[in-house]
N, C-alpha and C. Protein backbone atom coordinates (compact mmCIF):
# COMPACT_ATOMS: atom_id res chain seq x y z
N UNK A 1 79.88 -49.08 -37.23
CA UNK A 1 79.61 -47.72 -37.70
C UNK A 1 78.36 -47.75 -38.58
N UNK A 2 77.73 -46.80 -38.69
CA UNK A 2 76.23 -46.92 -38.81
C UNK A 2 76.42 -46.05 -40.36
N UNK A 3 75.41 -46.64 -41.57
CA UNK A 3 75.71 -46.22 -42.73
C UNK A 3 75.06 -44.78 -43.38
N UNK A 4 75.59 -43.94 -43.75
CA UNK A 4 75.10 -42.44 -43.54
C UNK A 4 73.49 -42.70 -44.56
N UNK A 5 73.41 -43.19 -45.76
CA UNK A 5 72.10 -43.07 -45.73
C UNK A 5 71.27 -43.70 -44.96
N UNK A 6 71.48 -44.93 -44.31
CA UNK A 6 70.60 -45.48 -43.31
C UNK A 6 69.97 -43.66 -42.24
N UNK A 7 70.94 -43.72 -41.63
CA UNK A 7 70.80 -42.43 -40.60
C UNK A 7 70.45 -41.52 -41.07
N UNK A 8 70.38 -41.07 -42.64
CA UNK A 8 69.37 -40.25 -43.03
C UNK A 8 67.98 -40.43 -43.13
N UNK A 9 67.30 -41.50 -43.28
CA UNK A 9 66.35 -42.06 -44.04
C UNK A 9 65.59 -42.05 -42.41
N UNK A 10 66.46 -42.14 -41.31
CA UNK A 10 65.60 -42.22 -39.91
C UNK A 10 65.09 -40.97 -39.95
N UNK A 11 65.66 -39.85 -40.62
CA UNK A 11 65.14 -38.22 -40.65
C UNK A 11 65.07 -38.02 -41.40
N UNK A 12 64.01 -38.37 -42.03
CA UNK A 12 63.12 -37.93 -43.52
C UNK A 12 62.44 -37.32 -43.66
N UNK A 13 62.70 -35.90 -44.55
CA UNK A 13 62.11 -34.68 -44.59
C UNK A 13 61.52 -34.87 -45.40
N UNK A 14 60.50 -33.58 -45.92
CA UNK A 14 59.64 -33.22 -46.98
C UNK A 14 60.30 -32.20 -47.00
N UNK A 15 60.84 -32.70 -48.57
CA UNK A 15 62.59 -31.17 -49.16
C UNK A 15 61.58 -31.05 -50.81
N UNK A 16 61.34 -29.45 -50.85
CA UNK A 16 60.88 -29.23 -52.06
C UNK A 16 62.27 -28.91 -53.27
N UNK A 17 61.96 -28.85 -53.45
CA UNK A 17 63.65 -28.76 -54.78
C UNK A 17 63.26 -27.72 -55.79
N UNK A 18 62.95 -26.39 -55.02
CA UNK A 18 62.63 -25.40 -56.35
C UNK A 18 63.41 -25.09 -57.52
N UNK A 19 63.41 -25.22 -58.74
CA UNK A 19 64.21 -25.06 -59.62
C UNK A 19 64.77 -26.25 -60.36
N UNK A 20 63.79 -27.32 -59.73
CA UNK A 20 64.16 -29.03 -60.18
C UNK A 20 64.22 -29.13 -62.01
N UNK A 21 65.30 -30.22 -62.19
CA UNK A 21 65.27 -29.78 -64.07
C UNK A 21 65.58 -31.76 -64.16
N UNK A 22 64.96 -32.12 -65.11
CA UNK A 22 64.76 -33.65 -65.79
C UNK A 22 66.19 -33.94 -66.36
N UNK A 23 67.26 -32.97 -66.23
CA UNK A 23 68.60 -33.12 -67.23
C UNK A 23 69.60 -33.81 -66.03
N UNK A 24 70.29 -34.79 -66.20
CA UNK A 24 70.86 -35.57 -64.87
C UNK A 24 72.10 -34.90 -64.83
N UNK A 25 72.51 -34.18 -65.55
CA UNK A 25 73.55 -33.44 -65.80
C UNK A 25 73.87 -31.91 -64.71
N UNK A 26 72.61 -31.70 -64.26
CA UNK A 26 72.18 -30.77 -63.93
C UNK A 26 72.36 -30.83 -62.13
N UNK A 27 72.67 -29.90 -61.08
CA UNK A 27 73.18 -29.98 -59.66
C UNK A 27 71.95 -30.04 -59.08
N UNK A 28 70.13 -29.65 -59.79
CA UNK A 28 68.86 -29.87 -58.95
C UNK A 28 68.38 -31.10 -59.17
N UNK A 29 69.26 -31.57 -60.42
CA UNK A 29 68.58 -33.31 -60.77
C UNK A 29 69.35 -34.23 -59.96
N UNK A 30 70.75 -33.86 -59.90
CA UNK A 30 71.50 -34.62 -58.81
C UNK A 30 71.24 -34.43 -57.56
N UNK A 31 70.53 -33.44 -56.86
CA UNK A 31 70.04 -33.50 -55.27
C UNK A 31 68.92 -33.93 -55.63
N UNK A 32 68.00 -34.05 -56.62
CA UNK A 32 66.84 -34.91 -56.14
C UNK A 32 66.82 -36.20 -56.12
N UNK A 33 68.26 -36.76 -57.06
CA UNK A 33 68.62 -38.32 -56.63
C UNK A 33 68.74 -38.96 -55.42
N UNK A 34 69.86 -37.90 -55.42
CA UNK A 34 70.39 -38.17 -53.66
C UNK A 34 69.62 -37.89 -52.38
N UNK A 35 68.91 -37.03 -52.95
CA UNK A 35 67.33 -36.93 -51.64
C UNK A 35 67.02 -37.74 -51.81
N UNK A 36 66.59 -38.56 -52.47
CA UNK A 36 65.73 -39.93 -52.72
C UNK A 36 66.49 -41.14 -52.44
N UNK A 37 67.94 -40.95 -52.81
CA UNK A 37 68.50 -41.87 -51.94
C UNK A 37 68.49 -41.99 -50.66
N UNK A 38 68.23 -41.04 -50.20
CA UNK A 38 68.91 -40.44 -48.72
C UNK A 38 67.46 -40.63 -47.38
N UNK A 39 66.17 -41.51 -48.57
CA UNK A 39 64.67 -41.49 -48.17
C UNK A 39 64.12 -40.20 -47.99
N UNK A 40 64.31 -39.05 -48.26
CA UNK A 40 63.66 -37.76 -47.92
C UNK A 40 62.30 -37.88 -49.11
N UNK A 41 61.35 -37.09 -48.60
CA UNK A 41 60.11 -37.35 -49.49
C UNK A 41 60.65 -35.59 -50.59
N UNK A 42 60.45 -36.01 -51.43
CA UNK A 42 60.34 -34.77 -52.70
C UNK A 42 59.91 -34.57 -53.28
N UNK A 43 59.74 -33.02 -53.31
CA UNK A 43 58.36 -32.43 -54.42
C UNK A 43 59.40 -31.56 -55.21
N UNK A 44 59.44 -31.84 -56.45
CA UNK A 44 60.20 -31.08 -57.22
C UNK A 44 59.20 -29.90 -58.21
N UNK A 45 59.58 -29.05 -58.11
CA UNK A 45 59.19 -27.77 -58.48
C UNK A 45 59.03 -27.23 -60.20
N UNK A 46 58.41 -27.70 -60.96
CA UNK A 46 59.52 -27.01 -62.26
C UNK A 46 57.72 -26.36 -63.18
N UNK A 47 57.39 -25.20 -63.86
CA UNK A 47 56.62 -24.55 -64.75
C UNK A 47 56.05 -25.75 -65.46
N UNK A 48 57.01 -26.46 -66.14
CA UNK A 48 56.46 -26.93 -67.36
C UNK A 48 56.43 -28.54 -67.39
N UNK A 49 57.65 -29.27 -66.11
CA UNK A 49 57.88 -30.52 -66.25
C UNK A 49 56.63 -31.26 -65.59
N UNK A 50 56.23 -32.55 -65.87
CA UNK A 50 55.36 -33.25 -65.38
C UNK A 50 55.74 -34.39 -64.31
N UNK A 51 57.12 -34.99 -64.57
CA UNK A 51 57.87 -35.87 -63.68
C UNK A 51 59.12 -35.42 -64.15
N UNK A 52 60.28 -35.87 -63.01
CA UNK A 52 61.81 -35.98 -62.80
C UNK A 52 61.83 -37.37 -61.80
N UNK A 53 62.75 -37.63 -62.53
CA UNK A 53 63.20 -38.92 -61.50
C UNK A 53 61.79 -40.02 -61.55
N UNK A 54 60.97 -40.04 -62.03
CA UNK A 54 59.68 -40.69 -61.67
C UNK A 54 58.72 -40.41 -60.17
N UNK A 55 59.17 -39.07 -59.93
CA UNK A 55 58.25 -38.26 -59.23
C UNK A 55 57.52 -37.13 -59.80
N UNK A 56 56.13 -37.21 -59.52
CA UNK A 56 55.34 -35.89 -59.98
C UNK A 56 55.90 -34.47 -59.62
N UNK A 57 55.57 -33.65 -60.64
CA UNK A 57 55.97 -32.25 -60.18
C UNK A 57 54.87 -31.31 -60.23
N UNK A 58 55.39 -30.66 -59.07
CA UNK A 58 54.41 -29.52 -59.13
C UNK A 58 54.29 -28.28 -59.67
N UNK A 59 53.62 -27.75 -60.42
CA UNK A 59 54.41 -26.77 -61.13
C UNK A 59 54.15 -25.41 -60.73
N UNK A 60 53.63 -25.13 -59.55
CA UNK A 60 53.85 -23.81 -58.65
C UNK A 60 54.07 -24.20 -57.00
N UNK A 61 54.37 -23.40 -56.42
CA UNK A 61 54.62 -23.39 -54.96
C UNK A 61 53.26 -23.55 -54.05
N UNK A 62 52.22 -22.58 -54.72
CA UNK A 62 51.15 -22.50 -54.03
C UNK A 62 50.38 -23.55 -54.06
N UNK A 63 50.65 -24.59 -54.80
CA UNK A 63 50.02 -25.71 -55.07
C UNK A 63 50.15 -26.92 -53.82
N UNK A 64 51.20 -26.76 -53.20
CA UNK A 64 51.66 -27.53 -52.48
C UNK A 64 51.06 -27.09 -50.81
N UNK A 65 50.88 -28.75 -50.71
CA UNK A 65 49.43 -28.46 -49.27
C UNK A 65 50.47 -28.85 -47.88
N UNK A 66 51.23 -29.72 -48.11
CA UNK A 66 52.71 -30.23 -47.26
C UNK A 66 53.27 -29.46 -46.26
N UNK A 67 52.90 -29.65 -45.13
CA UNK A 67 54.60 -28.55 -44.50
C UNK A 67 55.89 -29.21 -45.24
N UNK A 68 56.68 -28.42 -44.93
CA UNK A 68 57.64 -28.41 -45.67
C UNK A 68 58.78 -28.19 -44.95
N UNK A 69 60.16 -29.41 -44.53
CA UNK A 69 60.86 -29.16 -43.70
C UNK A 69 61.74 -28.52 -44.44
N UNK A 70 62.58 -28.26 -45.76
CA UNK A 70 63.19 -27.71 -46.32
C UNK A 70 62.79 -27.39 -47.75
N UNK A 71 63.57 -26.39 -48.10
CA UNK A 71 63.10 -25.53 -49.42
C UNK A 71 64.72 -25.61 -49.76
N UNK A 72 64.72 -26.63 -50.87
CA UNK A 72 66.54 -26.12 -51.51
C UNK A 72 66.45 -25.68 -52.84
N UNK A 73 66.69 -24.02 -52.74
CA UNK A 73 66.91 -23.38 -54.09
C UNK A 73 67.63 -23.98 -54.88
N UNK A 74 67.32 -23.91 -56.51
CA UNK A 74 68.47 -23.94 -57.54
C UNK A 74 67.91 -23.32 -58.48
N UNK A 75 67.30 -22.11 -58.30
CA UNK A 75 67.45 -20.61 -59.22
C UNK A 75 68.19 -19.21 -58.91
N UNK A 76 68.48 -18.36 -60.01
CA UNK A 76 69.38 -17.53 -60.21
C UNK A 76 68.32 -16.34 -59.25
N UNK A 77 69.18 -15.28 -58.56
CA UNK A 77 68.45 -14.35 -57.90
C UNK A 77 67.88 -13.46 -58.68
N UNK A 78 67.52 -13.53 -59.89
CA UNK A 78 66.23 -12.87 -60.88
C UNK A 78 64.79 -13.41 -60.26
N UNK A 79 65.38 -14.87 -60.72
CA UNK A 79 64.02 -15.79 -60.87
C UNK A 79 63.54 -15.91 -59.14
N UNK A 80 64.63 -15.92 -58.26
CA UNK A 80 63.54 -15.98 -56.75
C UNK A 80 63.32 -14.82 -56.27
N UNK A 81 63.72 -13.49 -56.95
CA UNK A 81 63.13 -12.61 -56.19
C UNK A 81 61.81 -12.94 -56.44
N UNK A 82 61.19 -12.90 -57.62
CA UNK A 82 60.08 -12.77 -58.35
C UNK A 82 59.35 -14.18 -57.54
N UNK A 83 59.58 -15.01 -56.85
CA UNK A 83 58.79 -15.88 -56.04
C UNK A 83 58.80 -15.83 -54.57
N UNK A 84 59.23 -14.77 -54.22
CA UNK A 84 59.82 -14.65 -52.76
C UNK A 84 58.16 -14.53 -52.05
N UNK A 85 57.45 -13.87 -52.13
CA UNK A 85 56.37 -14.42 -51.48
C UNK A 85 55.94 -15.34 -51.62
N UNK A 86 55.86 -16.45 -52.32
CA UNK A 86 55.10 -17.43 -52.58
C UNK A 86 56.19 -18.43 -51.87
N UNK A 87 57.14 -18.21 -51.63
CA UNK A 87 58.53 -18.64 -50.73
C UNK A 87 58.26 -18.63 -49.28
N UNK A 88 58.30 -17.92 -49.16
CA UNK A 88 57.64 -17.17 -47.50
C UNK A 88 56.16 -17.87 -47.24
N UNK A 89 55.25 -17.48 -48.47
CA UNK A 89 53.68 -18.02 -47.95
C UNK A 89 53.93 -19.62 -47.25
N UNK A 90 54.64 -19.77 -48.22
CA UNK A 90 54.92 -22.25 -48.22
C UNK A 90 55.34 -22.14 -46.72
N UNK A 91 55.84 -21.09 -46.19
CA UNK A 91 56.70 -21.53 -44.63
C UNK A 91 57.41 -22.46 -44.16
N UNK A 92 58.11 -22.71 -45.35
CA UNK A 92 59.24 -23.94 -44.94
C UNK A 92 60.37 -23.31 -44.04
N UNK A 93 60.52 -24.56 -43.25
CA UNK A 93 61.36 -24.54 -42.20
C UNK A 93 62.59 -23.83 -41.88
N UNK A 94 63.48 -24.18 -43.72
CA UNK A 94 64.60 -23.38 -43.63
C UNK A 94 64.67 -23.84 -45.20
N UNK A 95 65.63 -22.84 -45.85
CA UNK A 95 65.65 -22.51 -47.32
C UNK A 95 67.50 -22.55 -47.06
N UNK A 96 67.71 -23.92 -48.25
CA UNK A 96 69.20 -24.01 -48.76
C UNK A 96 69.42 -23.11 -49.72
N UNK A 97 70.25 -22.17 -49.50
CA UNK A 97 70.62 -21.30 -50.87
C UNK A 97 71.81 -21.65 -51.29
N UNK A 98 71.45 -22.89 -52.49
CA UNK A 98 72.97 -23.29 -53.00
C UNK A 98 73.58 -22.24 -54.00
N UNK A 99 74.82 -22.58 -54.05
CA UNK A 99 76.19 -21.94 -54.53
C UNK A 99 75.29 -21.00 -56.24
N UNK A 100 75.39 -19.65 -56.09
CA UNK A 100 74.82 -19.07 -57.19
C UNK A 100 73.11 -18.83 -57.47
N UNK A 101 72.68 -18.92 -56.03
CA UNK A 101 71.24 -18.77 -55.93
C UNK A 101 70.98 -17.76 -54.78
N UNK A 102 72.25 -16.78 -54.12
CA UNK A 102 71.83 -16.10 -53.59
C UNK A 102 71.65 -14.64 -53.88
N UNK A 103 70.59 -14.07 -53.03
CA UNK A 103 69.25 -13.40 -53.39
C UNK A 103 69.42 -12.27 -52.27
N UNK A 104 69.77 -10.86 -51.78
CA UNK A 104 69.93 -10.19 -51.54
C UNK A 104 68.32 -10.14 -50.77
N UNK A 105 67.33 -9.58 -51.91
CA UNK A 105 66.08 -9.48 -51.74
C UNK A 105 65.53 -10.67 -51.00
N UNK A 106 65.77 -11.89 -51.69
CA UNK A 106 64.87 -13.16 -51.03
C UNK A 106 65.47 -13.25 -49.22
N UNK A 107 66.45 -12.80 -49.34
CA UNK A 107 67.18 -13.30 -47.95
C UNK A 107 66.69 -12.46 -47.22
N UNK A 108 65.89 -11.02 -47.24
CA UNK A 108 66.27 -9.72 -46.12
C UNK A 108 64.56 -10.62 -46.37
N UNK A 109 63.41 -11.20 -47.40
CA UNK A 109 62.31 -11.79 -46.88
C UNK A 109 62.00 -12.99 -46.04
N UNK A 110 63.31 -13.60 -46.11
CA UNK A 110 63.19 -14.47 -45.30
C UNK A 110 63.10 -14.31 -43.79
N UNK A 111 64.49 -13.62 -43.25
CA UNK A 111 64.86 -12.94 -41.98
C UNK A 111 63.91 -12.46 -41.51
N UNK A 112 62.88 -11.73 -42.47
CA UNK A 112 61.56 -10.95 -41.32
C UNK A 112 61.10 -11.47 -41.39
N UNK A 113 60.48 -12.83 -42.02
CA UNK A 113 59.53 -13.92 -41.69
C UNK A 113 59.85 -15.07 -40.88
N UNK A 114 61.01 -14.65 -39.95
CA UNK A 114 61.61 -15.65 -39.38
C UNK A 114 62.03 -17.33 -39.97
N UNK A 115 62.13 -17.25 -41.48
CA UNK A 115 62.16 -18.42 -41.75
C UNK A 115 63.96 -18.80 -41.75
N UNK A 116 64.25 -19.63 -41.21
CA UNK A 116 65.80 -20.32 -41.31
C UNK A 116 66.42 -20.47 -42.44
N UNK A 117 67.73 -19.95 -42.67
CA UNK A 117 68.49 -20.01 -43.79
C UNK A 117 69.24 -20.55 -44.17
N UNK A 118 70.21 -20.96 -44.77
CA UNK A 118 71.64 -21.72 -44.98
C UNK A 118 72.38 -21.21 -46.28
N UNK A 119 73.31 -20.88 -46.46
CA UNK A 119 73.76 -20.82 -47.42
C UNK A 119 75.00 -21.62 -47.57
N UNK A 120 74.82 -22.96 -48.49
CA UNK A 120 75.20 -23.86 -48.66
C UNK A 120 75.02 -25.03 -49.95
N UNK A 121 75.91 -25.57 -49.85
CA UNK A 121 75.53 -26.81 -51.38
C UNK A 121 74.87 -27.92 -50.24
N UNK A 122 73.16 -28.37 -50.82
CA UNK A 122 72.71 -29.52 -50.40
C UNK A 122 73.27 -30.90 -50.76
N UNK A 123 73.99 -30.87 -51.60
CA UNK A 123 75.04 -32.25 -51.86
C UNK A 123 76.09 -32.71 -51.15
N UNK A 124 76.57 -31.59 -50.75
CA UNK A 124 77.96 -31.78 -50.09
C UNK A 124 77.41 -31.97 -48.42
N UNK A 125 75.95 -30.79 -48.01
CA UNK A 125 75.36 -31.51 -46.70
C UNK A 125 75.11 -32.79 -46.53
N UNK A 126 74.70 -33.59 -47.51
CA UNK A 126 73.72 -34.75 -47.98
C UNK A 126 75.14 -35.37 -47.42
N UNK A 127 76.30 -35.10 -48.39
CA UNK A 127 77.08 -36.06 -48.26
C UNK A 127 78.14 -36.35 -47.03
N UNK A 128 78.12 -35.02 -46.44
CA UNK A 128 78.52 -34.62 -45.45
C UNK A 128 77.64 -34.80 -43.86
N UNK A 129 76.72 -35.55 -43.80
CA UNK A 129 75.59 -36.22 -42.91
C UNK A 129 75.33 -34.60 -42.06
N UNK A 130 74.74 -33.44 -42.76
CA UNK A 130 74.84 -32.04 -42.47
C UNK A 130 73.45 -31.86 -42.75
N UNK A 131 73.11 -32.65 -43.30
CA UNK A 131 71.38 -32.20 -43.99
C UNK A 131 70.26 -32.12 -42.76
């Protein structure tokens, strides 16, 4: 039987982690572990942070030159309405809307931009060989 991060790491995405936070305590610091366990390349997202995990961050969306096979939210639907274009511009593949990040507004922008959705916890995919 073949070991689930091995078989992840053969499908290694470029997963941005909008809403990424340096506190390990935290459900965007724990998927960017486990992305990194899991070999996925990550760009974590945060205003003000400079690294998480000992990866650089970027501190806007538009900054980022990458396609982008996934976008996994971990902000409140205040904070992504207010980025929903800059969401849409990135054209990532498909956008995880984990548990308490969904967005009424962000979702009806996604759907007309044809971008793919999920509404789901990326941990439990991760762990669940679903990612």
């Amino acid at each position: 039987m073949s070991n689930p991060d091995e078989t992840h790491k053969k499908n290694a995405q470029t997963v941005v982690v909008l809403g990424a936070s340096d506190r390990p305590d935290r459900y965007s610091n724990k998927a960017v572990r486990m992305l990194m366990r899991f070999g996925h390349r990550i760009i974590p997202v945060h205003p003000r942070l400079d690294a998480i995990e000992d990866i650089p961050v970027v501190h806007a969306l538009d900054a980022i030159r990458n396609h982008v096979d996934t976008l996994t939210l971990y902000l409140g639907p205040n904070r992504s309405a207010t980025l929903a274009d800059a969401i849409v511009a990135l054209k990532p593949d498909r956008v995880i809307l984990n548990p308490g990040t969904e967005s009424p507004e962000l979702e009806a922008r996604l759907e007309s931009s044809g971008i793919a959705m999920i509404k789901a916890c990326t941990l439990v995919m991760l762990q669940s060989c679903q990612f």
